[in-house]
Protein backbone atom coordinates (compact mmCIF):
# COMPACT_ATOMS: atom_id res chain seq x y z
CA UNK A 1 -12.60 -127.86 98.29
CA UNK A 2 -12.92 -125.55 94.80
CA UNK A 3 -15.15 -126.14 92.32
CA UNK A 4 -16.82 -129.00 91.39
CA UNK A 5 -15.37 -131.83 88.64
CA UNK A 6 -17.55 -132.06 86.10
CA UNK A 7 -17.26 -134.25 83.37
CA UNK A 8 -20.22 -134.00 80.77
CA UNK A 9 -23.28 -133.38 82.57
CA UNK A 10 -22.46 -135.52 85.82
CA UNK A 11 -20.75 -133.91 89.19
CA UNK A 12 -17.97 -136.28 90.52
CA UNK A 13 -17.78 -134.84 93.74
CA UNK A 14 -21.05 -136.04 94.94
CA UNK A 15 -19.69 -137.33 98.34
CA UNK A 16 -21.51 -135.70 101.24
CA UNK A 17 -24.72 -137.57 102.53
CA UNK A 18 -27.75 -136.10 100.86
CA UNK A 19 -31.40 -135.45 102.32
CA UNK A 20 -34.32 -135.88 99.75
CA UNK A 21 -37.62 -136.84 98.86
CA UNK A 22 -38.72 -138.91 96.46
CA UNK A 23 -40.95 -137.31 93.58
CA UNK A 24 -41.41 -139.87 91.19
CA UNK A 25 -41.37 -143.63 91.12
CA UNK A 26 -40.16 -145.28 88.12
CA UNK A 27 -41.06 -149.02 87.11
CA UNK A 28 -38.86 -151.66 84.97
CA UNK A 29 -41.39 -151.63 82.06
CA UNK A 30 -40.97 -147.32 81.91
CA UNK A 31 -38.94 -146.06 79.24
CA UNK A 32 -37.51 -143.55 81.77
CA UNK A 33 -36.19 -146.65 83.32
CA UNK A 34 -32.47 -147.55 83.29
CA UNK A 35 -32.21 -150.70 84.79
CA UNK A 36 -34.84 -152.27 83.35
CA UNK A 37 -34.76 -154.63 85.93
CA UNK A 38 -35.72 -152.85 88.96
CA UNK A 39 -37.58 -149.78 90.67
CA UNK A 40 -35.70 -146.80 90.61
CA UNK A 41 -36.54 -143.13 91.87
CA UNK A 42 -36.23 -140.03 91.65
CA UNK A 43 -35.36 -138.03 94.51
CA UNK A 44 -35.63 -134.56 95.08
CA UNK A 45 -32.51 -132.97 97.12
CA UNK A 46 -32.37 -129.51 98.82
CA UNK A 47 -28.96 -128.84 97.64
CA UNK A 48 -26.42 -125.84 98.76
CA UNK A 49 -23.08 -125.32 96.94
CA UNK A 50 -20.31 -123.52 98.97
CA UNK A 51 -21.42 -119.84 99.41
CA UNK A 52 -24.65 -120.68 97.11
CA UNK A 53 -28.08 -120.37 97.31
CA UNK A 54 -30.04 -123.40 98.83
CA UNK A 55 -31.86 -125.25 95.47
CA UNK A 56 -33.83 -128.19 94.90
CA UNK A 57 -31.35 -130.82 92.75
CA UNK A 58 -33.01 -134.08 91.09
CA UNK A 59 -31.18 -136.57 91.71
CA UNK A 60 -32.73 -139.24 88.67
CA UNK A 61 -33.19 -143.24 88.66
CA UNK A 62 -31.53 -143.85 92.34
CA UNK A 63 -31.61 -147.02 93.64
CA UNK A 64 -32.34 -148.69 97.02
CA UNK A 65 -29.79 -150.62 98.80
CA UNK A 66 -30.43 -154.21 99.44
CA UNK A 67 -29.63 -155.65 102.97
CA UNK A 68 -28.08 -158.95 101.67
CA UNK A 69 -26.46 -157.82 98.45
CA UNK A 70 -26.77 -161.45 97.36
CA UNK A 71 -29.27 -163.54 95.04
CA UNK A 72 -30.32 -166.47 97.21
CA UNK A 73 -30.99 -163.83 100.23
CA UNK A 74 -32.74 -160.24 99.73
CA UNK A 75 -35.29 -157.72 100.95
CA UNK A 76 -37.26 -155.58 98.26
CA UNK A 77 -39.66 -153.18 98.86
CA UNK A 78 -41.32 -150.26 97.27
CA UNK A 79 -40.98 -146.66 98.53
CA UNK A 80 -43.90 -143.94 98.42
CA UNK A 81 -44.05 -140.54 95.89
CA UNK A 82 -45.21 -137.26 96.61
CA UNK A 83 -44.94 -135.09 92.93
CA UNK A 84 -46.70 -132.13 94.58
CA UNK A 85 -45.03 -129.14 94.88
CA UNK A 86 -44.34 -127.91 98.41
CA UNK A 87 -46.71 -125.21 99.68
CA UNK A 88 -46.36 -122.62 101.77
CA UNK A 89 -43.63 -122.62 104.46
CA UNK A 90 -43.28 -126.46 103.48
CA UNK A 91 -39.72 -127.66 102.11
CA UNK A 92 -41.57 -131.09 101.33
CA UNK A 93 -44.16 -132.75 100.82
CA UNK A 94 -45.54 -136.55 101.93
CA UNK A 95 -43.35 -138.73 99.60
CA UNK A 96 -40.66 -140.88 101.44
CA UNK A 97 -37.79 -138.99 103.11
CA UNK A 98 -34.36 -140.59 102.26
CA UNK A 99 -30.78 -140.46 102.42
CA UNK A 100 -28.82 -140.58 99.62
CA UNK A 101 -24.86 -141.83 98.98
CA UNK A 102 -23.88 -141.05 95.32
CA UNK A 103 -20.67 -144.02 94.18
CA UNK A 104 -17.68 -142.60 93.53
CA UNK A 105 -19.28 -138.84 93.80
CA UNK A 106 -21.00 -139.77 90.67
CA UNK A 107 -24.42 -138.26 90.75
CA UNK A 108 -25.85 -140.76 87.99
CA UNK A 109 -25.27 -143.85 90.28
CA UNK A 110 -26.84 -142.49 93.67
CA UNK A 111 -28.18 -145.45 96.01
CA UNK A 112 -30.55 -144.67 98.59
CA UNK A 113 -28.96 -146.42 101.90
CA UNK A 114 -31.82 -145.31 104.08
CA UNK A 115 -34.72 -143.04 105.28
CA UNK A 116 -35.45 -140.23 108.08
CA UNK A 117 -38.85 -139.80 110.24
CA UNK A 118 -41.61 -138.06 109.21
CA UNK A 119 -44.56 -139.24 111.02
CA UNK A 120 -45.70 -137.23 114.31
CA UNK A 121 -45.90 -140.19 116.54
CA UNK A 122 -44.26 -140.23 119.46
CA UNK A 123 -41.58 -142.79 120.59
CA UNK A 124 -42.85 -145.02 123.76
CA UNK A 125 -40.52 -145.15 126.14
CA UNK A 126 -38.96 -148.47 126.74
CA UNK A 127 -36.90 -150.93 124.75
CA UNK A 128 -39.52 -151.07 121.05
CA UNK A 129 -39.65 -152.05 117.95
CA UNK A 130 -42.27 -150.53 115.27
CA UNK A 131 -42.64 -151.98 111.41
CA UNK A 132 -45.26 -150.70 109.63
CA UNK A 133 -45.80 -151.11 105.74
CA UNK A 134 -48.75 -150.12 103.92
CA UNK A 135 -51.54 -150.89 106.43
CA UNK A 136 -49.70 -153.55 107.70
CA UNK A 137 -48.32 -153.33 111.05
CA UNK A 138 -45.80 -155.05 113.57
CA UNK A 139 -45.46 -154.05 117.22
CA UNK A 140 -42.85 -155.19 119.87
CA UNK A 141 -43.15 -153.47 123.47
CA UNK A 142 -41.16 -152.91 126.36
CA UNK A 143 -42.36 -155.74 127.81
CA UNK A 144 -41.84 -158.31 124.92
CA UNK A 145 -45.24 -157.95 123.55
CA UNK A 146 -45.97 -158.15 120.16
CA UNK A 147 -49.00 -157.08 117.46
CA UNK A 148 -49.93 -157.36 114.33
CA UNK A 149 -52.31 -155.15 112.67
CA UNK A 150 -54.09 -155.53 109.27
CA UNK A 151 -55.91 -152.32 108.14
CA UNK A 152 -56.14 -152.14 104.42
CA UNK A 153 -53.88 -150.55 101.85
CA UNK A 154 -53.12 -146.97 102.81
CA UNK A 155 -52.03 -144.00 101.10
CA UNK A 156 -48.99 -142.30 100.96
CA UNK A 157 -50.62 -139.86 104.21
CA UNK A 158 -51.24 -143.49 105.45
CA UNK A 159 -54.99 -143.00 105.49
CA UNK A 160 -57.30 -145.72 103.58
CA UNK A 161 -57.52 -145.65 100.46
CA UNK A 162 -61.07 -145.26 98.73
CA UNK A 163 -61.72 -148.66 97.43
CA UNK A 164 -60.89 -150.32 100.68
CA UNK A 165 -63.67 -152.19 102.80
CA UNK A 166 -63.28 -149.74 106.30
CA UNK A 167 -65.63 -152.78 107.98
CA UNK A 168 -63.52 -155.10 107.16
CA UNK A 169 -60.89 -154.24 109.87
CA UNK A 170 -58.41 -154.49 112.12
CA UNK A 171 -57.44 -158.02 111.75
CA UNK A 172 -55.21 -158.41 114.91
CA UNK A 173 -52.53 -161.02 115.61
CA UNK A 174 -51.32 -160.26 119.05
CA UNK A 175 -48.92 -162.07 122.00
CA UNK A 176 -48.98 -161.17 125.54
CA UNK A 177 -46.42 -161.03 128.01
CA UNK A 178 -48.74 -163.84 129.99
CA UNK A 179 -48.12 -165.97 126.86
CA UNK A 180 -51.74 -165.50 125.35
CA UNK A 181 -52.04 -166.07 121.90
CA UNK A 182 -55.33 -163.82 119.89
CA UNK A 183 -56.03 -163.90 116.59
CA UNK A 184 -59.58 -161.74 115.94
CA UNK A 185 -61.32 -159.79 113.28
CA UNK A 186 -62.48 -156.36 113.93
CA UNK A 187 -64.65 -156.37 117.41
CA UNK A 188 -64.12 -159.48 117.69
CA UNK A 189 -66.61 -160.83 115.76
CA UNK A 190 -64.42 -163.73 114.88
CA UNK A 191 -61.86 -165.06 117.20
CA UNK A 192 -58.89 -167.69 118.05
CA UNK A 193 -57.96 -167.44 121.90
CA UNK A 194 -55.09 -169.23 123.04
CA UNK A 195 -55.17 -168.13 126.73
CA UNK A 196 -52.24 -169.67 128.29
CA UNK A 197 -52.59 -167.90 131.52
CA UNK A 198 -56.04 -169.68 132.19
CA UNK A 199 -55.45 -172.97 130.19
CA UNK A 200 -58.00 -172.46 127.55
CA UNK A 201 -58.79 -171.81 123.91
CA UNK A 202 -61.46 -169.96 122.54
CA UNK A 203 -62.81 -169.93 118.84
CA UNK A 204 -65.51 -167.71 118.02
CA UNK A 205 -67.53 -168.34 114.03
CA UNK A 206 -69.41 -165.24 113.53
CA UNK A 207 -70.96 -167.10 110.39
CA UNK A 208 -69.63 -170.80 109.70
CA UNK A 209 -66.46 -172.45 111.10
CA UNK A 210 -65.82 -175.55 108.49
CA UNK A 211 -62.88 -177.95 109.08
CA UNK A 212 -61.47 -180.65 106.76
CA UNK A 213 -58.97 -183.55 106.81
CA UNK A 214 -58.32 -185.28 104.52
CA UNK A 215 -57.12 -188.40 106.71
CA UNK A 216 -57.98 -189.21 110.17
CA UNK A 217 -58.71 -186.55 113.16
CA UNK A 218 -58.59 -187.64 117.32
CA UNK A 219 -60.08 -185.63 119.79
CA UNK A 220 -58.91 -186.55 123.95
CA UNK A 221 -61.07 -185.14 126.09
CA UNK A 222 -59.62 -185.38 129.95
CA UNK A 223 -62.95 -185.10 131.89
CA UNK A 224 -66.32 -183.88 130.10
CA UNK A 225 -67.02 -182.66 126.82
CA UNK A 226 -70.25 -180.29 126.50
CA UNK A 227 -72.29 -179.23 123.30
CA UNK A 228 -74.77 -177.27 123.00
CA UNK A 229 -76.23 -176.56 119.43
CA UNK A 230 -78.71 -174.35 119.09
CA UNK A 231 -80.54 -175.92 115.41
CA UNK A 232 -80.05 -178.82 113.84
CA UNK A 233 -76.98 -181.29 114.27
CA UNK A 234 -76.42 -183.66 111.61
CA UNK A 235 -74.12 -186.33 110.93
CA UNK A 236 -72.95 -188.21 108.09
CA UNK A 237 -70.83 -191.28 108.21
CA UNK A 238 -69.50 -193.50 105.42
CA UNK A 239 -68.59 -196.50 107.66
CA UNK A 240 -69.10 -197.67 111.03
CA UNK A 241 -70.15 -195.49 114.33
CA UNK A 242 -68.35 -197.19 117.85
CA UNK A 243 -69.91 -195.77 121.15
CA UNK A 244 -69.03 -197.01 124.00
CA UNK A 245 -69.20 -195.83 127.45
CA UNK A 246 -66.48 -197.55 129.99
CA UNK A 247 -68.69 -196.64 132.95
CA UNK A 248 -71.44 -194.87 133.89
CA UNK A 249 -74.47 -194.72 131.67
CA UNK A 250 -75.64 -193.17 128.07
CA UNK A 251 -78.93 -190.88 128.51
CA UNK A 252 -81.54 -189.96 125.41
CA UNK A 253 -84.36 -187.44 125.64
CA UNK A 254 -86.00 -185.98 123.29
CA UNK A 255 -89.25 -183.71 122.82
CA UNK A 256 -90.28 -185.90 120.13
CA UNK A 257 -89.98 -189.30 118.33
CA UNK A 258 -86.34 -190.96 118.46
CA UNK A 259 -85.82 -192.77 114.58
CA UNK A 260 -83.75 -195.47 114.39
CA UNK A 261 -84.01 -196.82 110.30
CA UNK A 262 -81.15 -199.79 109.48
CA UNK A 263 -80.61 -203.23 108.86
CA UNK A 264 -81.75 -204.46 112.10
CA UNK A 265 -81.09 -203.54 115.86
CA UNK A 266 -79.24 -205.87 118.33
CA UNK A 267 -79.43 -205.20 121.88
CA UNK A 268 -77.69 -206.47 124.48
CA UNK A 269 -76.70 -210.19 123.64
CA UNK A 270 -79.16 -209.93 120.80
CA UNK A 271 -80.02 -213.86 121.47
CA UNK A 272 -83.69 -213.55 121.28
CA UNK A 273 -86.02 -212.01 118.58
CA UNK A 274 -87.83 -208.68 118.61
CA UNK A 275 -91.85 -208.91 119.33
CA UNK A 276 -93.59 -207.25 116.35
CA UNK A 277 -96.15 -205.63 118.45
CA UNK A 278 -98.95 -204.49 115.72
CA UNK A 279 -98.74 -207.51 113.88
CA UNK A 280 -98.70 -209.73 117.39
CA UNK A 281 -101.80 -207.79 118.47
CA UNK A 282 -104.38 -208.05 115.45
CA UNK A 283 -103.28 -212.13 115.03
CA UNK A 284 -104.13 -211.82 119.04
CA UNK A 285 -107.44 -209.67 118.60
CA UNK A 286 -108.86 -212.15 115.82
CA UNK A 287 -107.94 -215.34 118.08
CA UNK A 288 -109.70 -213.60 121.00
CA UNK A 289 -112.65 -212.51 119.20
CA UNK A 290 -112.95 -216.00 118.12
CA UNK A 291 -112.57 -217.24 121.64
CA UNK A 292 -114.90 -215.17 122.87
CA UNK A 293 -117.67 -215.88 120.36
CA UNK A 294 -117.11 -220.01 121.02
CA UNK A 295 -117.09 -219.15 124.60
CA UNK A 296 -120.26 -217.46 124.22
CA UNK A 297 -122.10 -220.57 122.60
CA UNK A 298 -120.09 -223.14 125.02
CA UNK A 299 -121.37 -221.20 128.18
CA UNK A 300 -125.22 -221.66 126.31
CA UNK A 301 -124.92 -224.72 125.55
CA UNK A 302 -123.66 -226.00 128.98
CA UNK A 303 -126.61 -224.20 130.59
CA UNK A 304 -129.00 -226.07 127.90
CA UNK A 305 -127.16 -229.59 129.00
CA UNK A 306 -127.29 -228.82 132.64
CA UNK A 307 -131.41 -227.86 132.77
CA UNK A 308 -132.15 -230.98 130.69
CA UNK A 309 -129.89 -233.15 132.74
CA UNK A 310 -131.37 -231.11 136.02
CA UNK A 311 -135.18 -232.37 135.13
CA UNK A 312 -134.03 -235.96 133.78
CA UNK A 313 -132.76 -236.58 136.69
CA UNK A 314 -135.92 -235.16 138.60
CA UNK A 315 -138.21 -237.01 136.63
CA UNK A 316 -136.03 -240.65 137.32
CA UNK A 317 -137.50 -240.94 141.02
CA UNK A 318 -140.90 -241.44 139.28
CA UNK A 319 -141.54 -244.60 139.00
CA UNK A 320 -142.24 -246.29 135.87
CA UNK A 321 -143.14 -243.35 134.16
CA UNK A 322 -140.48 -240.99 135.27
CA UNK A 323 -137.91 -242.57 132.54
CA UNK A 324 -140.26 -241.90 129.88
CA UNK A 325 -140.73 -238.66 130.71
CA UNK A 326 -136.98 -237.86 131.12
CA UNK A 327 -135.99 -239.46 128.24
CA UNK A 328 -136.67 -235.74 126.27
CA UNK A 329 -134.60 -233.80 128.53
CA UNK A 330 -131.69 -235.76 128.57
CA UNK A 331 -132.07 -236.15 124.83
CA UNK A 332 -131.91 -231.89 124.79
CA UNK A 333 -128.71 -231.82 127.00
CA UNK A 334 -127.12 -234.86 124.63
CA UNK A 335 -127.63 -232.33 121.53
CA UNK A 336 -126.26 -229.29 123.77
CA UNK A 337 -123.49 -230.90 124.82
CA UNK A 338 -122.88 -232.33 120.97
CA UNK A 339 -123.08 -228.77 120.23
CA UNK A 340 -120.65 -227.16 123.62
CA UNK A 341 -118.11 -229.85 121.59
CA UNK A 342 -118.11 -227.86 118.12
CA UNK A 343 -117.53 -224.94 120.16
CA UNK A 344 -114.81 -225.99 121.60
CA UNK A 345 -113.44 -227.36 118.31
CA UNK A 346 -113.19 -223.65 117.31
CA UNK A 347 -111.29 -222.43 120.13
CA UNK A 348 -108.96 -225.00 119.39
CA UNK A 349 -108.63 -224.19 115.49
CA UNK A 350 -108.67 -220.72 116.54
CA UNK A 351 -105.34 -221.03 118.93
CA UNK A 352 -104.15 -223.25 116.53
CA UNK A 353 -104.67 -220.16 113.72
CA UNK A 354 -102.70 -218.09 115.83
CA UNK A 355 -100.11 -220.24 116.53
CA UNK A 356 -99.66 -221.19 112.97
CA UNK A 357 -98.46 -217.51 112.38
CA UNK A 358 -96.31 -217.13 115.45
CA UNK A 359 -93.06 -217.22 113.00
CA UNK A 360 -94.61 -213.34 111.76
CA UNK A 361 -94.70 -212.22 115.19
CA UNK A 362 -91.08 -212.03 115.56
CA UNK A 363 -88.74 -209.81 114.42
CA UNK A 364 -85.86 -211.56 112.17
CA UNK A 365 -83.35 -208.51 112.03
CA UNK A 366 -83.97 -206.97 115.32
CA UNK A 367 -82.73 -208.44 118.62
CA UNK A 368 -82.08 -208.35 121.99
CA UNK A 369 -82.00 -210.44 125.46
């Protein structure tokens, strides 16, 4: 092939595919940068001339290859840097291993088309497919399954880097070959479940699980729904609350008092007012303490008017002077039974009291039949 054309300080016969690591990432803000525009490296080539010694060639501001070549459609990533000098038996170091194609043999314009394993996992056997990208990983299996895995921003030996939260993963996104759908946080501490082979979703909260929409939400149960809350449920609504029951009954218990505070309660046909009990039973207690006190001077008074009557009419089967004599007694019962009348005068103003007040008994906003 002879010698190589050079031209200046550039080597046009650059056309072999080159081996190399890259040593040194440079941004579009560096002033080492050429394109300004986008991330270029530089890449570190063991390089042997014909009959030559094998020496380490730095290949400056390569580019990577995009898989569209087009505006509207692209794919850019980053690759990773190793500066560190091999040690040791070592030709290399940790920094991306890539292949290089130089345009037109031209040295200055190399593009990096691709890159070569360097990781010491072993392939699975089976049709696979592996992406992983800085702690982020995507899985595909023989058997169509597929995983991803969150663990954190890694370094370029793809080991955590020191400001990332270790307890804060895997985050796991994975499909079965069943169909089975999990999302969960590291142990499982917080879930989504689709399991298709059983017909059911799980969703474990480890904390708080809080759901919003902004419009309307329906729920369609088949058969039952069951909840069991282990504090305090509370609901707030801003307009009205329909529950109906199509068959069957609706059961209440609780360990203590059930509340009910509104405008009014209607039950059933709501056609008929609500007793107030308390205020029923002291408007009661008062007219029956009343009773009972008039009832109290009737029954004496009766007994007065039934001994006087009792010896008048003892005394009338004496003659002449039987009449005379009887004319006291009958005279006492006359003044008892004036008297049994006033009692019974307050019995009747004391039902009449009551009655009066009936209209507080009743309830005028609750209701039922």
């Amino acid at each position: 092939m002879g010698e190589p054309v050079v031209e200046g300080n550039f080597d046009f016969n650059e056309f072999q595919l080159l081996q190399g690591e890259v040593k040194e990432i440079i941004y579009p803000n560096d002033n080492k940068s050429l394109s300004k525009t986008y991330i270029e490296y530089n890449v570190a080539v063991q390089h042997k001339t014909s009959g030559g010694p094998t020496s380490t060639v730095i290949y400056p501001n390569c580019l990577l290859v995009n898989s569209f070549g087009g505006i509207a459609d692209k794919v850019s990533y980053s690759l990773r840097a190793d500066p560190k000098e091999p040690t040791g038996k070592n030709v290399s170091t940790t920094g991306s291993k890539v292949l290089l194609l130089c345009i037109s043999g031209v040295r200055s314009q190399a593009y990096i088309i691709g890159g070569i394993r360097d990781d010491a996992q072993k392939d699975p056997n089976g049709h696979h497919f592996l992406f992983q990208f800085n702690g982020v990983s995507f899985a595909i299996n023989n058997d169509g399954e597929a995983k991803l895995v969150f663990r954190g921003a890694t370094d370029v030996s793809n080991d955590l880097r020191s400001n990332v939260d270790k307890n804060a993963s895997p985050t796991t996104v994975s499909i079965t070959k069943n169909g089975n759908l999990k999302i969960s946080t590291k142990d499982d501490a917080q879930f989504l479940h689709i399991d298709h082979e059983n017909k059911k979703i799980e969703v474990l909260a480890d904390t708080e699980w809080n759901v919003k929409v902004n419009e309307k939400a329906t729920f369609d149960f088949g058969k039952n729904w069951d909840a069991n809350v282990g504090g305090a449920l509370s609901c707030s609504i801003q307009e009205n609350v329909n529950l109906n029951t199509s068959s069957g009954k609706i059961d209440i218990g609780a360990s203590g008092n059930v509340s009910i505070k509104s405008a009014g309660l209607l039950v059933g046909n709501a056609t008929d007012s609500m007793m107030k009990g308390t205020t029923y039973r002291n408007a009661e207690a008062n007219k029956n303490s009343q009773l009972i006190s008039a009832l109290g001077q009737l029954a004496g008074y009766l007994t007065t008017a039934g001994i006087g009557i009792t010896t008048a009419s003892g005394l009338h089967s004496v003659p002449i002077a039987g009449p005379i004599a009887g004319a006291a007694p009958l005279a006492a019962a006359a003044t008892a039974l004036a008297s049994a009348a006033t009692a019974v005068s307050q019995m009747i103003s004391a039902i009449t009291s009551f009655e009066s007040q009936s209209f507080t008994y009743l309830s005028t906003v609750n209701k039922n039949d």
